[in-house]
C-alpha atoms as a PDB file:
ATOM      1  CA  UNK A   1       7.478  39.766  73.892  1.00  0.00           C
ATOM      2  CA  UNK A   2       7.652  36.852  71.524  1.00  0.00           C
ATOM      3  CA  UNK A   3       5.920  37.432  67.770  1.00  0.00           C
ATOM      4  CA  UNK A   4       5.550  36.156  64.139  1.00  0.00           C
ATOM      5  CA  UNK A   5       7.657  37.437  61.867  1.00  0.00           C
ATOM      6  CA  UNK A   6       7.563  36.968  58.005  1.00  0.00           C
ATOM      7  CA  UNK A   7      10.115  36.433  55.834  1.00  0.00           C
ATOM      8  CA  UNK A   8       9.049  37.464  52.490  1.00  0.00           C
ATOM      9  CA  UNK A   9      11.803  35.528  50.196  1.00  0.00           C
ATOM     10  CA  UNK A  10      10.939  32.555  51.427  1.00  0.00           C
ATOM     11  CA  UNK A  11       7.539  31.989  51.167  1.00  0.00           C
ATOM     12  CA  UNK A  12       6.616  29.683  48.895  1.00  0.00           C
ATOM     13  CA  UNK A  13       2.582  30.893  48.797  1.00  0.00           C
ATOM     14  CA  UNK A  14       1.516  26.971  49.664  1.00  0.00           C
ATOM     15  CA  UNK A  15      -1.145  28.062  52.305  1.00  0.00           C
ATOM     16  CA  UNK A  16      -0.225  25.785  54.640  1.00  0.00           C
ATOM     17  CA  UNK A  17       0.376  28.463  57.722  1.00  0.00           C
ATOM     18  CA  UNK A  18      -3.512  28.796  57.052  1.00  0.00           C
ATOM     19  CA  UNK A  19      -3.983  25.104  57.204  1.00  0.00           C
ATOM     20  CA  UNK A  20      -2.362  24.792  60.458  1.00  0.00           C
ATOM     21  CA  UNK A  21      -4.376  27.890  62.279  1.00  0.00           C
ATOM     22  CA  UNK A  22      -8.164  26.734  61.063  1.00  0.00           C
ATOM     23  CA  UNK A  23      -6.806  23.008  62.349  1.00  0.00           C
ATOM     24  CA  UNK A  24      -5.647  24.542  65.826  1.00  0.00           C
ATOM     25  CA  UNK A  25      -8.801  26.446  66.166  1.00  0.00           C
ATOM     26  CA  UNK A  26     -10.776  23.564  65.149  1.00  0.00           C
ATOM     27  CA  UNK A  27     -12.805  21.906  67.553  1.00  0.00           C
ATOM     28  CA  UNK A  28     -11.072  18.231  66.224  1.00  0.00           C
ATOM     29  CA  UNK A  29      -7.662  19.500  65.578  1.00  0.00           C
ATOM     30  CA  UNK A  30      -7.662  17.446  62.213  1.00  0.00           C
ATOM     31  CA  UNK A  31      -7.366  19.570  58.953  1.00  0.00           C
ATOM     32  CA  UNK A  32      -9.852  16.831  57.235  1.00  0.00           C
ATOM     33  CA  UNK A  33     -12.260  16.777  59.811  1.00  0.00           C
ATOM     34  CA  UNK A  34     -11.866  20.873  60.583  1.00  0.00           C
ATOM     35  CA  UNK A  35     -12.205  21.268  56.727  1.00  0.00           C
ATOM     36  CA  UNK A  36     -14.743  18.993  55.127  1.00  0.00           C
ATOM     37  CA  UNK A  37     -17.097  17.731  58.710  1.00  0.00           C
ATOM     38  CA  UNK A  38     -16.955  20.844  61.225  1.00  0.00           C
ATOM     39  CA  UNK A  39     -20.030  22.917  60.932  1.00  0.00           C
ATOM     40  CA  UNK A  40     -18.349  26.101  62.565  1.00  0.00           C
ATOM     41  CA  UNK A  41     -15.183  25.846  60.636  1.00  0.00           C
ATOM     42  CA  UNK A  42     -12.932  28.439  61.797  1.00  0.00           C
ATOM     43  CA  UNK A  43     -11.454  31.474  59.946  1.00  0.00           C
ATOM     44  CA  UNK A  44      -7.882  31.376  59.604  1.00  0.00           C
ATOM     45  CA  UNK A  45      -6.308  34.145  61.898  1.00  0.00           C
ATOM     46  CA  UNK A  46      -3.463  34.917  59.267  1.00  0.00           C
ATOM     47  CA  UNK A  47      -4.041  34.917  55.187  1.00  0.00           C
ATOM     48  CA  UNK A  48      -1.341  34.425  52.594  1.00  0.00           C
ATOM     49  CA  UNK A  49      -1.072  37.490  50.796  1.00  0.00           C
ATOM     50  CA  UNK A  50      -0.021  36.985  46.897  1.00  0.00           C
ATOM     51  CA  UNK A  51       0.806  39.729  44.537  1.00  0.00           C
ATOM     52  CA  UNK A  52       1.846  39.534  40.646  1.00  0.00           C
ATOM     53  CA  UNK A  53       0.139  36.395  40.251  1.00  0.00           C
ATOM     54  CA  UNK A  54       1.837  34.570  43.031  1.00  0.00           C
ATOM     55  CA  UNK A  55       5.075  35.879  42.189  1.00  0.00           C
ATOM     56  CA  UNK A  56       5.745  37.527  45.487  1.00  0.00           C
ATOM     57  CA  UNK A  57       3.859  36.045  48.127  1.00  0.00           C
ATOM     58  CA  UNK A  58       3.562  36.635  51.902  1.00  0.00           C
ATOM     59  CA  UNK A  59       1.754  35.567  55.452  1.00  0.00           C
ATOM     60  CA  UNK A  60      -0.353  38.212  57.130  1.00  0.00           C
ATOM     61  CA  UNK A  61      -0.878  37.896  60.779  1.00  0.00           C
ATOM     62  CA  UNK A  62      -1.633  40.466  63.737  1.00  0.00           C
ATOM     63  CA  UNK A  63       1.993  41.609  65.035  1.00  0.00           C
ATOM     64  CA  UNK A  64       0.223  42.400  68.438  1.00  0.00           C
ATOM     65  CA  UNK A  65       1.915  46.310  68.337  1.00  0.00           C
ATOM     66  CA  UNK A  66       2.605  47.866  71.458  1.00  0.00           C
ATOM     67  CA  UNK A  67      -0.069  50.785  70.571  1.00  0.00           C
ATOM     68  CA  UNK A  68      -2.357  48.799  68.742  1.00  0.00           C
ATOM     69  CA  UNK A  69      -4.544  51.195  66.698  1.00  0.00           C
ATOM     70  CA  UNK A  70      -7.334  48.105  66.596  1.00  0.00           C
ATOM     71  CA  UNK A  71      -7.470  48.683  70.485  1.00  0.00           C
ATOM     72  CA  UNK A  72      -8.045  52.066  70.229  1.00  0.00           C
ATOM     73  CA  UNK A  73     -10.628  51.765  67.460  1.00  0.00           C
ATOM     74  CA  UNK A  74     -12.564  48.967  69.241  1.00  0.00           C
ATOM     75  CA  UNK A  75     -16.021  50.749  70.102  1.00  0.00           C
ATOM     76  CA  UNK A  76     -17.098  47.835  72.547  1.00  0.00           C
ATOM     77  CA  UNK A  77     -13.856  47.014  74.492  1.00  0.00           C
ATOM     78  CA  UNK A  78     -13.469  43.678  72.640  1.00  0.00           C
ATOM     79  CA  UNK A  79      -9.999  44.281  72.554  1.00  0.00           C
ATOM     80  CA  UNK A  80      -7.805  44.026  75.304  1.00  0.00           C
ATOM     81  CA  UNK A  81      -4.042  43.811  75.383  1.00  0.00           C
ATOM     82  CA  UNK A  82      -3.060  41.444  78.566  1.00  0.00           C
ATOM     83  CA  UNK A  83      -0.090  41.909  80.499  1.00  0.00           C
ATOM     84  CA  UNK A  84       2.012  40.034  78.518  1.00  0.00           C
ATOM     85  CA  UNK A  85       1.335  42.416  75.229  1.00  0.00           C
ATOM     86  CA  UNK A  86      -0.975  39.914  73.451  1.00  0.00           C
ATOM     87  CA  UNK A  87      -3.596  41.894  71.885  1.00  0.00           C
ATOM     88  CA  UNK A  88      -6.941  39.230  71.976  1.00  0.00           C
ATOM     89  CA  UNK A  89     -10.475  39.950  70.533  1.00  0.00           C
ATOM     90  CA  UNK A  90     -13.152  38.817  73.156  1.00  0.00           C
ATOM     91  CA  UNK A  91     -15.786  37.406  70.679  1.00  0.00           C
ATOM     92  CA  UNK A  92     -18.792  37.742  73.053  1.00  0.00           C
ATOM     93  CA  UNK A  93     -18.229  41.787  73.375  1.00  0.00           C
ATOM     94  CA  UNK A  94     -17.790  42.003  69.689  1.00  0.00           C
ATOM     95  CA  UNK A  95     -20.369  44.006  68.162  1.00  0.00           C
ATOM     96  CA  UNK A  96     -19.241  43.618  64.835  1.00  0.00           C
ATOM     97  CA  UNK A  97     -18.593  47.287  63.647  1.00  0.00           C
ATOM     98  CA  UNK A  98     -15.707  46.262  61.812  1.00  0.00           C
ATOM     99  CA  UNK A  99     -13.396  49.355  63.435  1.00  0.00           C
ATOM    100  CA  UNK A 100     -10.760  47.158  64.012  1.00  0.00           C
ATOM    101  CA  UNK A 101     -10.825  45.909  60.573  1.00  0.00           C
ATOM    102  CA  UNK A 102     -10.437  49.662  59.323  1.00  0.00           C
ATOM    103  CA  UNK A 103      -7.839  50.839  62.315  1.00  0.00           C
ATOM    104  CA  UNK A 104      -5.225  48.019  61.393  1.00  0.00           C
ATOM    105  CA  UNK A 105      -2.404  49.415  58.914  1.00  0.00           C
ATOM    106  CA  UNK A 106      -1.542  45.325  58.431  1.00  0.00           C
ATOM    107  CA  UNK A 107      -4.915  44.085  57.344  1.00  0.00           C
ATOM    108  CA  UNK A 108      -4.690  41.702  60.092  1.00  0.00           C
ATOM    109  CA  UNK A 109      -7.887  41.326  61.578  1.00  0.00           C
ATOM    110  CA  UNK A 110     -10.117  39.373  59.349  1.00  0.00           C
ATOM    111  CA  UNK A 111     -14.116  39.507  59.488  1.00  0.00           C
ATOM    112  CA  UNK A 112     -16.404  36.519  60.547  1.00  0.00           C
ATOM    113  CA  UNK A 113     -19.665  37.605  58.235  1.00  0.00           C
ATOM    114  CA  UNK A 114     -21.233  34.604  59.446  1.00  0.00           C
ATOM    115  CA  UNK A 115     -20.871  35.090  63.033  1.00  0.00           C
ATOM    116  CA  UNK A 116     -20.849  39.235  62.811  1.00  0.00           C
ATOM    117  CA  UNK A 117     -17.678  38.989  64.886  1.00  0.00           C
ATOM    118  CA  UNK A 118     -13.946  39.991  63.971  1.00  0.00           C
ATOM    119  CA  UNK A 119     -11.237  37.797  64.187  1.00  0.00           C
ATOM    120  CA  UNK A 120      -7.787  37.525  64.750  1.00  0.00           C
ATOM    121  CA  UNK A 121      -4.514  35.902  66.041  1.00  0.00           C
ATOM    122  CA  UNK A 122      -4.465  35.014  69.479  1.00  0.00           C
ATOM    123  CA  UNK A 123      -0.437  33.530  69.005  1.00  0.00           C
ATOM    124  CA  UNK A 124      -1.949  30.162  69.791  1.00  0.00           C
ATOM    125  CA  UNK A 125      -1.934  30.674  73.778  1.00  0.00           C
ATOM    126  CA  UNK A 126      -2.375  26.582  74.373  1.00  0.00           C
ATOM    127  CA  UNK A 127       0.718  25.856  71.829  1.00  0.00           C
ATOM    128  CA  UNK A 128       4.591  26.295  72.746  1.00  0.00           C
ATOM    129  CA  UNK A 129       4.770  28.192  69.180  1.00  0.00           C
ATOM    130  CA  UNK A 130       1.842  29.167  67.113  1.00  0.00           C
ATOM    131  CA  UNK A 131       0.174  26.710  64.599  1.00  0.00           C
ATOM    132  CA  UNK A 132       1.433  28.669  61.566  1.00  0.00           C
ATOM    133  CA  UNK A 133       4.928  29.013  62.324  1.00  0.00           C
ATOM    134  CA  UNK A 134       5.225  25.352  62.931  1.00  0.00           C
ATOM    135  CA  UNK A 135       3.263  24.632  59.599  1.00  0.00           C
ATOM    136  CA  UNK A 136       5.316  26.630  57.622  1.00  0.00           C
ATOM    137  CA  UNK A 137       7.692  24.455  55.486  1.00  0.00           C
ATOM    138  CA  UNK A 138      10.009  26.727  54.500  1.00  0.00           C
ATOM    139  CA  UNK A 139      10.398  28.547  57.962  1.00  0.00           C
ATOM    140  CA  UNK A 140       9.197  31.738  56.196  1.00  0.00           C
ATOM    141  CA  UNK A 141       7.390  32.640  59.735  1.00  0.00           C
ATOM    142  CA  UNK A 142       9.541  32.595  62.516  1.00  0.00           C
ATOM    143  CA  UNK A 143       8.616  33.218  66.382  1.00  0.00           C
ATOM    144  CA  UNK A 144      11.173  35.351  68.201  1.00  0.00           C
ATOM    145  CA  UNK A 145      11.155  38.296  70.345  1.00  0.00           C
ATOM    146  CA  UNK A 146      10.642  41.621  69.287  1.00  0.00           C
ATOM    147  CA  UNK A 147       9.139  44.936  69.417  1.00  0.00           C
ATOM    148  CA  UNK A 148       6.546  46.478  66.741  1.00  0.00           C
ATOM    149  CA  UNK A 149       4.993  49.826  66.620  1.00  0.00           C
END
């Protein structure tokens, strides 16, 4: 199965990966419009990590594991893992316990507090590659195949 990896020297910290996933799971698919006219502006499904001040810096996105302890956690059976091993939330059988949150050793699932709902990367299923790897200007996500966990 096809992932996002992260390549830690070459991230640059610009945000932009972030950009690119609130735009693609924007209703307008315009980062102006998504940003400053949306009233549901989405969460971004992967957050740029900085430590040191910025000195180190990296993207954090779900790495859809093969035994995904957020699956297992999931109270509600939000979280499925499909056939292809992409691990989705459903957002309508969220309850909004948060278990997933706690159950991910990445910090990859991030919390909706206005919605009550978690969140998290869904690799962009309408999209040849996902939005952040193709925003990323210094190719420090790449989309390959892989296994994890």
């Amino acid at each position: 199965m096809k992932r996002i990896y992260m390549i830690e020297d070459a991230c640059i910290g610009c945000h932009l990966c972030e950009v690119g996933c609130i735009t693609e799971h924007s209703a307008s698919k315009d980062p102006v419009r998504a940003y400053l006219h949306e009233p549901e502006r989405p969460i971004a499904r992967c957050t740029v990590e900085e430590i040191d001040g910025g000195i180190v810096s990296f993207s954090t996105t779900c790495r859809h594991c093969d035994e995904p302890d957020c699956l297992r956690a999931c109270i509600s059976g939000a979280i499925q893992k499909n056939d292809q091993g992409v691990v989705r939330i459903d957002t309508e059988q969220c309850v909004g316990c948060w278990s997933c949150v706690m159950a991910c050793p990445y910090g990859a699932i991030q919390r909706n507090l206005k919605k009550k709902k978690a969140n998290k990367c869904d690799l962009c299923p309408d999209r040849m590659s996902p939005a952040c790897v193709d925003a990323c200007p210094n190719r420090a996500l790449v989309y390959k195949e892989g296994s994890q966990k």
